[in-house]
Protein backbone atom coordinates (compact mmCIF):
# COMPACT_ATOMS: atom_id res chain seq x y z
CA UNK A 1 12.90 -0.99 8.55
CA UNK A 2 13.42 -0.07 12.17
CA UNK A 3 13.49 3.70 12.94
CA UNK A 4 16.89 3.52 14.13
CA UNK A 5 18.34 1.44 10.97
CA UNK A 6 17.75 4.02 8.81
CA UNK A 7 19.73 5.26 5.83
CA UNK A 8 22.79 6.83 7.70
CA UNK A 9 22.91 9.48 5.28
CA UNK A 10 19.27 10.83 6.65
CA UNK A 11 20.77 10.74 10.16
CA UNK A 12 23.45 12.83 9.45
CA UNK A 13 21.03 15.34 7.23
CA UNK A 14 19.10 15.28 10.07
CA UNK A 15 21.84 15.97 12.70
CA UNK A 16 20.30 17.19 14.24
CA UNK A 17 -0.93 -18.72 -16.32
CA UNK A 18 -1.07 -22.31 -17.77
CA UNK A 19 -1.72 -23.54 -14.64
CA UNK A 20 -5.24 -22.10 -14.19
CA UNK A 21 -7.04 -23.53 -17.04
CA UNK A 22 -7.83 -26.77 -14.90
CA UNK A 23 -10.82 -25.24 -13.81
CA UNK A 24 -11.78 -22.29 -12.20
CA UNK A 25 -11.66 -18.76 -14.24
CA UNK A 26 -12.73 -19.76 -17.29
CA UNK A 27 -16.90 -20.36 -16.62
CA UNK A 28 -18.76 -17.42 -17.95
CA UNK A 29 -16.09 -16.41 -19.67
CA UNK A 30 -16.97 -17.76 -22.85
CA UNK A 31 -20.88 -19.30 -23.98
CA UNK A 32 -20.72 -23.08 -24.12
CA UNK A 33 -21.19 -24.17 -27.88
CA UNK A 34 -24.24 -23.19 -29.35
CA UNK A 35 -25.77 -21.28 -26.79
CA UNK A 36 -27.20 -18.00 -27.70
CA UNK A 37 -27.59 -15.09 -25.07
CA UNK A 38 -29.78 -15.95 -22.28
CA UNK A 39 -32.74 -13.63 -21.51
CA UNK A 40 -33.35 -12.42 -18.03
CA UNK A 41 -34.84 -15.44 -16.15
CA UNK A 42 -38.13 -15.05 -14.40
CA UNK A 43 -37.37 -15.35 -11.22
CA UNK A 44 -39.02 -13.37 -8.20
CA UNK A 45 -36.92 -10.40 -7.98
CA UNK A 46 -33.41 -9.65 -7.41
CA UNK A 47 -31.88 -8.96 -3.74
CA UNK A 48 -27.95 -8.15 -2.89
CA UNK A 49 -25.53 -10.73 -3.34
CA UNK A 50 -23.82 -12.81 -1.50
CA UNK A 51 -20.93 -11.03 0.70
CA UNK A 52 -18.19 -13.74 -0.19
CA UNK A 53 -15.78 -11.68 2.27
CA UNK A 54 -17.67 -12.06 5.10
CA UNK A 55 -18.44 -16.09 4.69
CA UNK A 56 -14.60 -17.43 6.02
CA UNK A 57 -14.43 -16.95 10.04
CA UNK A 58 -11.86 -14.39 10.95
CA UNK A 59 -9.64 -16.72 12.67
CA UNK A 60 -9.46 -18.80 9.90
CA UNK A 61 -8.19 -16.20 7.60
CA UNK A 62 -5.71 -14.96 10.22
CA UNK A 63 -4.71 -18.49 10.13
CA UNK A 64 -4.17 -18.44 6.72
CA UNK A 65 -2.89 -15.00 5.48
CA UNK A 66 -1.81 -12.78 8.47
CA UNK A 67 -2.41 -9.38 8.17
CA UNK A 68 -4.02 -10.00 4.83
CA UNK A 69 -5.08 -7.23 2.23
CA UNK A 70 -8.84 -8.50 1.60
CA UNK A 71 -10.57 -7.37 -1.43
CA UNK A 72 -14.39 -7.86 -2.54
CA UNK A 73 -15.93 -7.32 -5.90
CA UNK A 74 -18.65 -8.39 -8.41
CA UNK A 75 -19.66 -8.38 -12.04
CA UNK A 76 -22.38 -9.43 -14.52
CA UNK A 77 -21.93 -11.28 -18.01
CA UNK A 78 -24.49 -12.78 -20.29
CA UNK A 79 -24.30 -16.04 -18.54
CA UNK A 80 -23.16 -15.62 -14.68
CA UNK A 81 -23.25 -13.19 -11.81
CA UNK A 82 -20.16 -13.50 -10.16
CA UNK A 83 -19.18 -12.17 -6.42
CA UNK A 84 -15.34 -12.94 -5.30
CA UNK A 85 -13.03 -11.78 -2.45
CA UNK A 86 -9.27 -12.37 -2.18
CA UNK A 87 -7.03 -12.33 1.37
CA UNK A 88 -3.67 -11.56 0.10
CA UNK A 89 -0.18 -10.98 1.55
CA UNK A 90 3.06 -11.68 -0.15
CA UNK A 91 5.22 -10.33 2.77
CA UNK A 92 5.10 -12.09 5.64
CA UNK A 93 8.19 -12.38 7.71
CA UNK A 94 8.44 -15.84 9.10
CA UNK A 95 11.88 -16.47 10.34
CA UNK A 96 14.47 -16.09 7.74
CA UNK A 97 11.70 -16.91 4.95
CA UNK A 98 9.84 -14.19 3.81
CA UNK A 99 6.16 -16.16 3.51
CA UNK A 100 3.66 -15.25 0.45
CA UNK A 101 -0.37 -16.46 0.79
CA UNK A 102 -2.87 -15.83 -1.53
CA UNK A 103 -6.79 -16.98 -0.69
CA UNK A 104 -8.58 -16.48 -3.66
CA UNK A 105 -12.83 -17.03 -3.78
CA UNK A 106 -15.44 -17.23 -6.38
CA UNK A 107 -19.12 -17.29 -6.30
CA UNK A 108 -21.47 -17.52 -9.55
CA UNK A 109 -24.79 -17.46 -10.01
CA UNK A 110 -25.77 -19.21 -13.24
CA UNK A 111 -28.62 -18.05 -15.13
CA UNK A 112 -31.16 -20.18 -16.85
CA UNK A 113 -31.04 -20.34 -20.92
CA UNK A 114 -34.46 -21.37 -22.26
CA UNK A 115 -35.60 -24.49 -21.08
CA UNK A 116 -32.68 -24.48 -18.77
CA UNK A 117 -32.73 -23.40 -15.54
CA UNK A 118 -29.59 -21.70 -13.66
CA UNK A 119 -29.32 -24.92 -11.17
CA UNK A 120 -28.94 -26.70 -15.06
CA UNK A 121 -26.54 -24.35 -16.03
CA UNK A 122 -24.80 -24.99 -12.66
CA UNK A 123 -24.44 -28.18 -12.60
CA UNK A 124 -23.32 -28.55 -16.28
CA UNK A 125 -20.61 -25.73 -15.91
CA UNK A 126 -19.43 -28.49 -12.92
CA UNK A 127 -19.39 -31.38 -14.87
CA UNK A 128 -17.50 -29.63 -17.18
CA UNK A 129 -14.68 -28.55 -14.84
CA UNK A 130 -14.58 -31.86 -13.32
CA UNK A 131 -14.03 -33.40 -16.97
CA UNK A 132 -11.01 -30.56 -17.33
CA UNK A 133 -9.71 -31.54 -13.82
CA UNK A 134 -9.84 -35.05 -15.20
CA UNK A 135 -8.53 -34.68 -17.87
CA UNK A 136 -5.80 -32.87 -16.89
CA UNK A 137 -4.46 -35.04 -14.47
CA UNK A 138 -3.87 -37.81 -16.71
CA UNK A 139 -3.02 -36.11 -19.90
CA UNK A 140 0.74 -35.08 -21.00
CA UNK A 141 1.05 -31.50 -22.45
CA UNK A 142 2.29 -31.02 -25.75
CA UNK A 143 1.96 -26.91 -25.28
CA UNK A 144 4.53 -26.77 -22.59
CA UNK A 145 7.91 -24.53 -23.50
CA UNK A 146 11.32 -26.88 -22.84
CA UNK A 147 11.55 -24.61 -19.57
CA UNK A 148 8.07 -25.14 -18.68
CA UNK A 149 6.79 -28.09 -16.18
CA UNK A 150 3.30 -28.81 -14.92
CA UNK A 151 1.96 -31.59 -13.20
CA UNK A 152 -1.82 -31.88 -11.95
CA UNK A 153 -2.87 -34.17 -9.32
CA UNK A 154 -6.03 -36.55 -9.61
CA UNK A 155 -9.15 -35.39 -8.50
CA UNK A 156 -10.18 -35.47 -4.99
CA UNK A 157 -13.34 -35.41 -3.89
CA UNK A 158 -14.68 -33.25 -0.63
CA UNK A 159 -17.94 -35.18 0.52
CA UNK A 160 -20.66 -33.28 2.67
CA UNK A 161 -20.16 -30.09 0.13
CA UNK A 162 -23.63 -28.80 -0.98
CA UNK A 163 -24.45 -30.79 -4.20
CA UNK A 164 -21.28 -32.09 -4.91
CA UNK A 165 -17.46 -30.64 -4.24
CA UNK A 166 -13.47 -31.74 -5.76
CA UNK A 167 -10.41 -30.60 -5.16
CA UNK A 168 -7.13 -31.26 -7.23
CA UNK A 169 -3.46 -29.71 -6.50
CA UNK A 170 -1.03 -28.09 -9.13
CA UNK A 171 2.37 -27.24 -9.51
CA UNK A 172 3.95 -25.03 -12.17
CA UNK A 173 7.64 -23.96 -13.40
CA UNK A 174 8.26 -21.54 -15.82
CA UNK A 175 12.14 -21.22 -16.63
CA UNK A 176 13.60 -19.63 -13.43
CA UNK A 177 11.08 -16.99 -12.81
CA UNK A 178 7.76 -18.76 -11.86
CA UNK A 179 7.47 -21.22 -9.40
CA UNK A 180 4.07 -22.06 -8.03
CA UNK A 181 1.65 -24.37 -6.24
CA UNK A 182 -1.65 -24.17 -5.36
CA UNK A 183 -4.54 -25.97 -4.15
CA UNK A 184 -8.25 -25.58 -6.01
CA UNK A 185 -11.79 -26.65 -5.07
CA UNK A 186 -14.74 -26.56 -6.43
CA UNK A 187 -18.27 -26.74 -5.66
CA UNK A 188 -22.17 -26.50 -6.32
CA UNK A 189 -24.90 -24.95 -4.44
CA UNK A 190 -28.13 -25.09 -6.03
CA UNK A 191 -27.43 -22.47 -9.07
CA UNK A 192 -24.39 -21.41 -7.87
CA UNK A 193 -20.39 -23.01 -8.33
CA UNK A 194 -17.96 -22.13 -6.32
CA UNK A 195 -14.16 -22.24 -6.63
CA UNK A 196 -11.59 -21.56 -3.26
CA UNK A 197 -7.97 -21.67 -4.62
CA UNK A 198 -5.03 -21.53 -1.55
CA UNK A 199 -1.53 -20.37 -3.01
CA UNK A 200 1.63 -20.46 -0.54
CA UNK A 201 4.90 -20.02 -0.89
CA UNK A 202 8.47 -18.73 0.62
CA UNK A 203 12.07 -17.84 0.06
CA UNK A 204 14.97 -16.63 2.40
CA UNK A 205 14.92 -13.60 2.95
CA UNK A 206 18.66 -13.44 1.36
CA UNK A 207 17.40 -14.76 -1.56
CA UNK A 208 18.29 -13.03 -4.92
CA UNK A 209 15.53 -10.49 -6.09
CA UNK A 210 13.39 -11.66 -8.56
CA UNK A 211 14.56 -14.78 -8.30
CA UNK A 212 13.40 -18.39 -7.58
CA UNK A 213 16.54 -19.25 -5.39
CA UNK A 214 15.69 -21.05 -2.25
CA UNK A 215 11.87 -21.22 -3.23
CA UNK A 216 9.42 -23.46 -1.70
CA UNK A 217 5.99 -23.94 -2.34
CA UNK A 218 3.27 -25.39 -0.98
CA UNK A 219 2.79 -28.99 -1.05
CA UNK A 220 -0.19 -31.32 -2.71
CA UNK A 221 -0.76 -32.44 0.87
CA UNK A 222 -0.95 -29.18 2.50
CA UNK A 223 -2.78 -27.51 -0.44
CA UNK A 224 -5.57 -30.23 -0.80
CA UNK A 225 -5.90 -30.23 3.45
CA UNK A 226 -6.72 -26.48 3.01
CA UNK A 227 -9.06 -25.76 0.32
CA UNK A 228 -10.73 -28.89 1.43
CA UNK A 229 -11.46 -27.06 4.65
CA UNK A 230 -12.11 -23.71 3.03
CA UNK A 231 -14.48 -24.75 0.78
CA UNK A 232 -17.53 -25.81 3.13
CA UNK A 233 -17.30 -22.29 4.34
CA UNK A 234 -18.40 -20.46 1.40
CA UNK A 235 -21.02 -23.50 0.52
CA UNK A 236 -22.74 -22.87 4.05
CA UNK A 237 -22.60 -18.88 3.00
CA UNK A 238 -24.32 -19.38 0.00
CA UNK A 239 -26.67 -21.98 1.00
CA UNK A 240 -27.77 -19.50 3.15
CA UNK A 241 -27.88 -16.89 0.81
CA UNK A 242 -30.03 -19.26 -1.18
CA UNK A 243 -32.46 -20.01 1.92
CA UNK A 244 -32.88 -16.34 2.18
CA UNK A 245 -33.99 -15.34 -1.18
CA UNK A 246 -35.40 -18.46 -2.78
CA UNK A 247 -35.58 -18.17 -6.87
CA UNK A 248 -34.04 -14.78 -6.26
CA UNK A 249 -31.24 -13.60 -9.02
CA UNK A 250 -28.20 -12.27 -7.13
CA UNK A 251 -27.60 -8.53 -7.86
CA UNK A 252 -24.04 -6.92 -8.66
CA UNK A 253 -22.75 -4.32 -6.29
CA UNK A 254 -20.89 -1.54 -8.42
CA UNK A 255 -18.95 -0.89 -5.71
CA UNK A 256 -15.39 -2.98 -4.77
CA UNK A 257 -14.26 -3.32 -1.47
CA UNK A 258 -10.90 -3.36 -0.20
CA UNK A 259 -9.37 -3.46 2.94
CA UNK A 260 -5.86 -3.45 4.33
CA UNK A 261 -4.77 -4.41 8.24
CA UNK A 262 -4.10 -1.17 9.64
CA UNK A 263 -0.46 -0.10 10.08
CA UNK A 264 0.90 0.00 13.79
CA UNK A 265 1.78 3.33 15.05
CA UNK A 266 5.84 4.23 14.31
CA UNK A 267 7.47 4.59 17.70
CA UNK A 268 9.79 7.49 18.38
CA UNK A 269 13.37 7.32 19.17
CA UNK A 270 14.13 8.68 22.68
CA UNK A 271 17.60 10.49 23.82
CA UNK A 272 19.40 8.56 26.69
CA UNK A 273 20.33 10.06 29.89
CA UNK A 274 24.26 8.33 29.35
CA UNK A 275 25.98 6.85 26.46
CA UNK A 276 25.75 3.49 26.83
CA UNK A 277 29.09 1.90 28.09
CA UNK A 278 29.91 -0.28 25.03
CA UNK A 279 29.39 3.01 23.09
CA UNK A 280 31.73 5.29 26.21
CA UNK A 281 34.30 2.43 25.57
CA UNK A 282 34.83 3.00 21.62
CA UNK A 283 34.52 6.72 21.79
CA UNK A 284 38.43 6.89 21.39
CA UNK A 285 38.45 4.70 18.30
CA UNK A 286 35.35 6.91 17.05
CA UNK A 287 36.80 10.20 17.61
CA UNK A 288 39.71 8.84 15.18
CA UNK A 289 37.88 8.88 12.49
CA UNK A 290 35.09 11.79 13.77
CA UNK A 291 37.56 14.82 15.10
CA UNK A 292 36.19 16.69 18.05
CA UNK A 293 32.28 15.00 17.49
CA UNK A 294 28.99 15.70 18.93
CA UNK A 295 28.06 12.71 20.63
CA UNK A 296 24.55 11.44 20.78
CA UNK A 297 22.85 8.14 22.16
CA UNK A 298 18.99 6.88 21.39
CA UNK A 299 16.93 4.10 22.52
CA UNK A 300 13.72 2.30 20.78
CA UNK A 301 11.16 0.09 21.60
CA UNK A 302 10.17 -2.20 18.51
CA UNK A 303 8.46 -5.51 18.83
CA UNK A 304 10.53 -7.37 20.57
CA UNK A 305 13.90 -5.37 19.16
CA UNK A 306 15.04 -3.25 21.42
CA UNK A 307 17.36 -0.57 19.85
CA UNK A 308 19.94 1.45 20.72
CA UNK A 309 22.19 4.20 18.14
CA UNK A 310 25.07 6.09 19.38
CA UNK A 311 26.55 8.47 17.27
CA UNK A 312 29.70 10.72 16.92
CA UNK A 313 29.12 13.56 14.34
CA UNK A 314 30.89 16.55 13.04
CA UNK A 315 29.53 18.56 10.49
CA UNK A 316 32.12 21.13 9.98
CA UNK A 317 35.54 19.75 10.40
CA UNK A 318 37.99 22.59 8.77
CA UNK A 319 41.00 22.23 7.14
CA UNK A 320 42.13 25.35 5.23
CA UNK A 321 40.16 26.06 2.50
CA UNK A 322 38.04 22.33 2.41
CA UNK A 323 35.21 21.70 5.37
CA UNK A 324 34.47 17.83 5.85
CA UNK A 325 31.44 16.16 7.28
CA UNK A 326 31.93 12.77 9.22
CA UNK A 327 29.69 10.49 11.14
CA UNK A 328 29.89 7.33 12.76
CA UNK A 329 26.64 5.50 13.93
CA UNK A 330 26.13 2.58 15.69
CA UNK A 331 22.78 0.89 16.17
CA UNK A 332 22.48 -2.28 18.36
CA UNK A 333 19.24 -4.05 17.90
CA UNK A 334 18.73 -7.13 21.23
CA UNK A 335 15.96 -9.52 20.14
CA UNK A 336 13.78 -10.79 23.33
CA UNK A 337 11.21 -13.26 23.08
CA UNK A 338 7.71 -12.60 24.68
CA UNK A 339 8.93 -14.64 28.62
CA UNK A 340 11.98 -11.65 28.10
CA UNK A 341 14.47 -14.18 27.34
CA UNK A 342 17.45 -13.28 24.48
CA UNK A 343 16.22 -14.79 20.88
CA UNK A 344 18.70 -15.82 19.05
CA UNK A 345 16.44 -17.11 16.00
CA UNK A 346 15.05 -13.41 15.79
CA UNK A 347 18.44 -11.76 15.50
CA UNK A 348 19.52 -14.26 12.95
CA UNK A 349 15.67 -13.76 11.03
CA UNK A 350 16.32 -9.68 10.80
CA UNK A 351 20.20 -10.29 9.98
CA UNK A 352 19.39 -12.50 7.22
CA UNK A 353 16.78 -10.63 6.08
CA UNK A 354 18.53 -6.99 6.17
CA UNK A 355 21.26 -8.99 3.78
CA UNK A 356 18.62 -10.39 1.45
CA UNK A 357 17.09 -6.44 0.80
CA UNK A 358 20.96 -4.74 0.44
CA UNK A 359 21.76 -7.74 -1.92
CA UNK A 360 19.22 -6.77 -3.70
CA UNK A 361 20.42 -2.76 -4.38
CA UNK A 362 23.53 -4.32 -4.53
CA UNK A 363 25.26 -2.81 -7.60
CA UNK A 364 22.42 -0.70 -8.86
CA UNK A 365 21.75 3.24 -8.76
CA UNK A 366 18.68 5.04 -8.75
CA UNK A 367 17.27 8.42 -7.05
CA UNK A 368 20.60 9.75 -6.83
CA UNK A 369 21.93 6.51 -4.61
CA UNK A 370 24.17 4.13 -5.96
CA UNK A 371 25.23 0.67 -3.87
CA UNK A 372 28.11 -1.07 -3.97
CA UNK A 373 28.64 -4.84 -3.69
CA UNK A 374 28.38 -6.93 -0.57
CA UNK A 375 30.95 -7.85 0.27
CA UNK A 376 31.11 -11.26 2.94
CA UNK A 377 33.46 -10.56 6.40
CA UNK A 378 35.17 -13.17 7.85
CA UNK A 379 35.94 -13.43 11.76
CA UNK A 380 33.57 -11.04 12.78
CA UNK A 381 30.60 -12.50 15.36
CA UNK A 382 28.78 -15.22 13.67
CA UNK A 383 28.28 -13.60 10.43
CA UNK A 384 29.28 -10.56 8.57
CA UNK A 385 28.95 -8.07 5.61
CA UNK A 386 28.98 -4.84 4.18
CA UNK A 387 28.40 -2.72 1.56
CA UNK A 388 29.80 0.83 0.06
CA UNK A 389 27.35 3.45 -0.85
CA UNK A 390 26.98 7.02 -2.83
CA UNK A 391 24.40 9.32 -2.02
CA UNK A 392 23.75 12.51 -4.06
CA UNK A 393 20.18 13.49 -2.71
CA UNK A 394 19.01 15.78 -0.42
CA UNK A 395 20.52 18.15 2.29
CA UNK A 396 23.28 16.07 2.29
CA UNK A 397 25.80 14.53 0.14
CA UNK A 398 28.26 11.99 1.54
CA UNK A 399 28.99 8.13 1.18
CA UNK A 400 29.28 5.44 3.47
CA UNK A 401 30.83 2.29 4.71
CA UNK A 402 28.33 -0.04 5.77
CA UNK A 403 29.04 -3.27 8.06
CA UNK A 404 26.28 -5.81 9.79
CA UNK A 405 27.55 -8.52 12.62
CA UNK A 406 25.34 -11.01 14.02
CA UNK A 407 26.35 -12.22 17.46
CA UNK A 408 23.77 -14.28 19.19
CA UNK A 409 20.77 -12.15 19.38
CA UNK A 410 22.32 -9.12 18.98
CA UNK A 411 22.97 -7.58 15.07
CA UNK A 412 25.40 -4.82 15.29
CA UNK A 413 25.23 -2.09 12.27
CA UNK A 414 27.96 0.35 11.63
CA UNK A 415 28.07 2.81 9.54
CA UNK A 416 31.31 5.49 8.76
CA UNK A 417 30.08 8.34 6.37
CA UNK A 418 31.16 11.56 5.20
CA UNK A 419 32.47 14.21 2.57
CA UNK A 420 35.04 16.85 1.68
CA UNK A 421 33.91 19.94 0.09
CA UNK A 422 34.99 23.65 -0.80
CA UNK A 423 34.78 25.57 2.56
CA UNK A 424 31.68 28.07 1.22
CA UNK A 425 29.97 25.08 -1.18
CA UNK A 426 26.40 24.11 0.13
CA UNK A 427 26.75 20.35 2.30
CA UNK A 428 24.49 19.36 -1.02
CA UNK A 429 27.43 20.69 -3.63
CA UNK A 430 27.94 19.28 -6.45
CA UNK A 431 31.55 19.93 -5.89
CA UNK A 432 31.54 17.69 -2.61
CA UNK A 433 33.91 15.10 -2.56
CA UNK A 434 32.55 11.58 -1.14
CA UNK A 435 34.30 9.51 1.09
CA UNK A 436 36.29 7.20 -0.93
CA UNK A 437 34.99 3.30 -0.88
CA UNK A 438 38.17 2.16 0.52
CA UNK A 439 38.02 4.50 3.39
CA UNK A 440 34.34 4.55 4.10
CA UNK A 441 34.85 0.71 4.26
CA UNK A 442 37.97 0.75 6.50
CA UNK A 443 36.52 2.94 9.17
CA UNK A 444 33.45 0.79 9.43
CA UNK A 445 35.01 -2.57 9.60
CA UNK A 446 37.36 -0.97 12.31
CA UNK A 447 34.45 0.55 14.49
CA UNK A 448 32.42 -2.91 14.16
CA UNK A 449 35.64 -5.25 15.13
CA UNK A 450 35.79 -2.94 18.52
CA UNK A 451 32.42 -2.05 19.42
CA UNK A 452 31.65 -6.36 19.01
CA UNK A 453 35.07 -6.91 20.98
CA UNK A 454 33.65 -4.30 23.73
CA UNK A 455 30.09 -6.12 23.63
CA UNK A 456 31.66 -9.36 24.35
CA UNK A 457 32.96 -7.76 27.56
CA UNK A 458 29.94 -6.06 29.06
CA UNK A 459 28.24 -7.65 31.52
CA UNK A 460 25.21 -9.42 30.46
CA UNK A 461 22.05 -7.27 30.36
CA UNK A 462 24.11 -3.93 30.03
């Protein structure tokens, strides 16, 4: 979240399964009937493996899965050496979808039992996966659960793919908790299979948590056009491999590899020179509901959000014997595209996707913070909500009134916050007194119908 949407409460402290049997996952696992532990083969040596991360082009996997988690590893059995990698990211902001891609990558070496060689073990493993694949694209389940669907597409194949390549497509439901699609190919290379799976998916970013509301997944199309592309890649890789160490068995490195895009650098908030008019023109309205408050106004730089927060705060409001905290913040967020012009899609992408992680809390209560409802606003910009919340954590305890407008490419958030408390009780007290839901919620909705009214009058660019 944007350093200037945070949790208003801080501000005011700081005042200052099925699916994968078709093939893939399931060679090595188990020795094919009546096969007996294979000896080590005698083969010239053995020499690194394959480095199955560093066989798809960058640009291809930025393609793919932006800003993707990639993670290497390898293992031994009895019957296999196997090298994989994964590119994963199941949080990619896309408009108002929230975009999930998983690349996944296997690489076996099979070795030789008896008279066998690996290359025999190879290609029998593939037969065997293209009999599955077969198989299960014409068969009818009997297994399947009365919420479970699965259907299997037939069996492509991917010419010019070492010594033979296929691809097939399937698509999965699971009551109303798993929804997926994916694409799988698989190849041969010499003694080595290989198997490229592409998984996509996305939901708005208002979607219910944990839900499959709003899901879409990736297409038989889209999923065959990609791991039919992916595939060659890692065949050329281990070709290669292959050219380079000729009868050579691959060796295992005990170490895993991960690595994660690294995070852009947080920028800081900076105090304004002058309140920004919009801000001077509700000050009245604020100082209603904030008596005698210390004003403050900050601007931020994000992406292409550019931020603004003004807020009226008063931290020690006597009245007799009680001392009451209140705060109103405002933080306007303008979305700009990269020619400078006003982005209306963008505003409505974070709007929709600020409701879809509140919805989420919505109702629930943990680490001393419990949220209230959204609740939907009417007549306010082009869409509006808000939501109550307690907060008993930290410096400070208070509650607040929270309200969200989107108005072209602007998204407006107000928030009205505070507590009573004992005069000489801590601002953490247990004693404190919250601001009351109905008020909290009042004094928002109020601030955000005159600070959008004021917007609406400013001249463009202000």
């Amino acid at each position: 979240m944007p350093a200037l949407a945070a949790a208003l409460v801080v501000l005011v402290a700081a005042g200052g399964v099925g699916a994968y049997v078709v093939f893939g996952g399931k060679t090595g696992a188990t020795s094919p009937a009546g096969r007996t532990a294979a000896k080590s083969p005698a083969a010239a040596g053995a020499a690194a493996g394959p480095d199955v991360c560093s066989m798809l082009p960058k640009d291809e996997a930025d393609r793919l899965v932006p800003d993707a988690k990639v993670s290497g590893a390898s293992r031994e059995n009895e019957y296999t050496v196997v090298f994989s990698c994964s590119w994963a990211n199941d949080n990619i902001s896309y408009g108002e979808y929230r975009r999930s891609r998983l690349v996944e990558v296997k690489v076996e070496q099979h070795v030789g039992d008896g008279a066998k060689t690996g290359r025999a073990m190879a290609q029998n493993s593939f037969e065997v996966e293209r009999q599955g694949a077969e198989y299960g694209a014409t068969a009818k389940p009997t297994w399947l659960k009365e919420d479970e669907k699965l259907y299997q597409s037939k069996v492509r194949d991917i010419p010019g793919v070492g010594e033979g390549a296929f691809a097939q497509y399937t698509w999965q439901r699971t009551g109303k908790l798993t929804w997926l699609s994916f694409g799988e190919a698989l190849g041969r290379v010499d003694d080595f299979t290989i198997s490229v799976r592409f998984q996509a998916s996305q939901q708005r970013k208002d979607a219910e948590i944990l839900s499959t509301d709003t899901v879409q997944s990736v297409t038989e199309e889209n999923a065959l056009r990609e791991v039919s592309r992916l595939i060659p890649h890692f065949a050329k890789g281990v070709a290669a491999w292959k050219a380079r160490n000729p009868g050579v068995l691959a060796k295992p490195d005990k170490k895993e590899s991960v690595s994660s895009p690294t995070p852009e650098p947080t920028p800081e908030a900076t105090v304004l020179a002058a309140f920004p008019p919009a801000c001077q023109a509700v000050t009245e309205a604020a100082t209603r509901l904030v008596p005698s408050p210390t004003p403050r106004a900050r601007g931020l730089e994000q992406g292409n959000d550019s931020q603004t927060e003004c807020r009226w705060l008063n931290r020690e409001i006597a009245d007799g014997d009680t001392a009451r905290i209140r705060s109103v913040l405002i933080t306007t967020h303008r979305f700009t595209n990269r020619a400078g012009e006003l982005d209306a899609p963008a505003a409505k992408a974070y709007f929709v996707g600020q409701r879809g992680s509140l919805k989420g809390t919505a109702g629930t209560s943990i680490g001393g913070i419990t949220w209230g409802r959204i609740v939907e606003i009417d007549g306010l910009g082009e869409d509006a909500f808000g939501q109550y919340a307690r907060i008993r954590r930290g410096e400070v305890f208070a509650a607040s009134g929270t309200v969200l407008v989107l108005k072209g490419a602007t998204v407006v958030q107000v928030d009205f916050s505070g507590h009573d408390r004992p005069k000489d009780e801590p601002t953490n007290s247990p004693k404190a007194v919250l601001l009351p839901e109905k008020q909290a919620n009042a004094g928002a909705l109020d601030m955000a119908r005159a600070y959008v009214a004021e917007l609406a009058r400013q001249p463009a660019g202000s």
